[in-house]
Protein backbone atom coordinates (compact mmCIF):
# COMPACT_ATOMS: atom_id res chain seq x y z
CA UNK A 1 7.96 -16.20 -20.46
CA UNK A 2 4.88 -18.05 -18.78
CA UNK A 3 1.67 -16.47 -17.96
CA UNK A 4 1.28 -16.85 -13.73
CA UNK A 5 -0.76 -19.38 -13.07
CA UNK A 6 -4.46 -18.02 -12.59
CA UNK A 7 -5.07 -21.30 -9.83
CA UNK A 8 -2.03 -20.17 -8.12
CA UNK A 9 -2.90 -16.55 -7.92
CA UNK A 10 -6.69 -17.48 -6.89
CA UNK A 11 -4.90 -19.88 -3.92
CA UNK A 12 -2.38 -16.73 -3.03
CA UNK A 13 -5.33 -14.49 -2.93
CA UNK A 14 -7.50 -17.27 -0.88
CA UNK A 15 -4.49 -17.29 1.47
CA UNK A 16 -4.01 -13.90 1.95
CA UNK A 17 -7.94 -13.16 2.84
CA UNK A 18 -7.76 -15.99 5.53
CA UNK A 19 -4.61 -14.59 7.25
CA UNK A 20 -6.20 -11.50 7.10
CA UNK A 21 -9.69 -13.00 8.40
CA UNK A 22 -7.18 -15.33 11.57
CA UNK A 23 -5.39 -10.82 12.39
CA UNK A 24 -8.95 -9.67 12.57
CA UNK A 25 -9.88 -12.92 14.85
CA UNK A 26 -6.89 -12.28 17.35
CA UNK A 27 -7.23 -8.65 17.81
CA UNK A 28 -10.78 -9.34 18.41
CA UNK A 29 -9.76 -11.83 20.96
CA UNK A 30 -7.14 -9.56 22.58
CA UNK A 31 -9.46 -6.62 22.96
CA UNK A 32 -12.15 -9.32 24.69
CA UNK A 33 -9.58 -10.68 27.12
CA UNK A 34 -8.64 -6.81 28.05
CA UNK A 35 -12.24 -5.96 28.35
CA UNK A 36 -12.99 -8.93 30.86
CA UNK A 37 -9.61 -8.35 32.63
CA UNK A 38 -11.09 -4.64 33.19
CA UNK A 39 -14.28 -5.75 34.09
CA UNK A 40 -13.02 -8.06 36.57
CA UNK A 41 -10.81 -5.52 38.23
CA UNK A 42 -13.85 -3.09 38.23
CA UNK A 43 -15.58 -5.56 40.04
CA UNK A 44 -13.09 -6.41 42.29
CA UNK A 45 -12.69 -3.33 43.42
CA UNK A 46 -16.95 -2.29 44.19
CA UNK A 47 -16.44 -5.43 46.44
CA UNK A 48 -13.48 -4.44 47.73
CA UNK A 49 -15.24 -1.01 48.98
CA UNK A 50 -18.31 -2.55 50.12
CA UNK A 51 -20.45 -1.67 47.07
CA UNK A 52 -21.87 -4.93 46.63
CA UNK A 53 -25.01 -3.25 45.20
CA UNK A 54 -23.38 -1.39 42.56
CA UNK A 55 -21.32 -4.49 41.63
CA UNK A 56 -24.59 -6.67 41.60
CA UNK A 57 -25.43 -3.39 38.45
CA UNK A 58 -22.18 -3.83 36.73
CA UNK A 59 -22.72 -7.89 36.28
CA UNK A 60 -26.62 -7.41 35.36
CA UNK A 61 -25.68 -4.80 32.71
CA UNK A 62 -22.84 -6.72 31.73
CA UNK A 63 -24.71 -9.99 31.10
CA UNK A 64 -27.56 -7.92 28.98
């Protein structure tokens, strides 16, 4: 019986660290695009009730 191959175990591992590295990038995408999607509705709805000036607050903190 052969030994595994120690180049095919280091490529496996390599492999395994980027998918895990691509999981960690999409969650960290998802959680953006639900942030800004909450933010927006926030937003939407200080206009929508006049409170321009507290709107104007959210967006300067926001961009800080």
């Amino acid at each position: 019986m052969r030994a595994p191959d120690p180049d095919k175990k280091l490529l496996q591992n390599r492999l395994e660290t980027y998918q895990a590295l691509l999981d960690l990038r999409e969650r960290d995408l998802d959680k953006l695009h639900a942030e800004t999607e909450a933010f927006l509705l926030l937003i939407d709805f200080l206009l929508s009730a006049g409170r321009v000036e507290a709107a104007r607050e959210a967006i300067s903190e926001r961009l800080q």
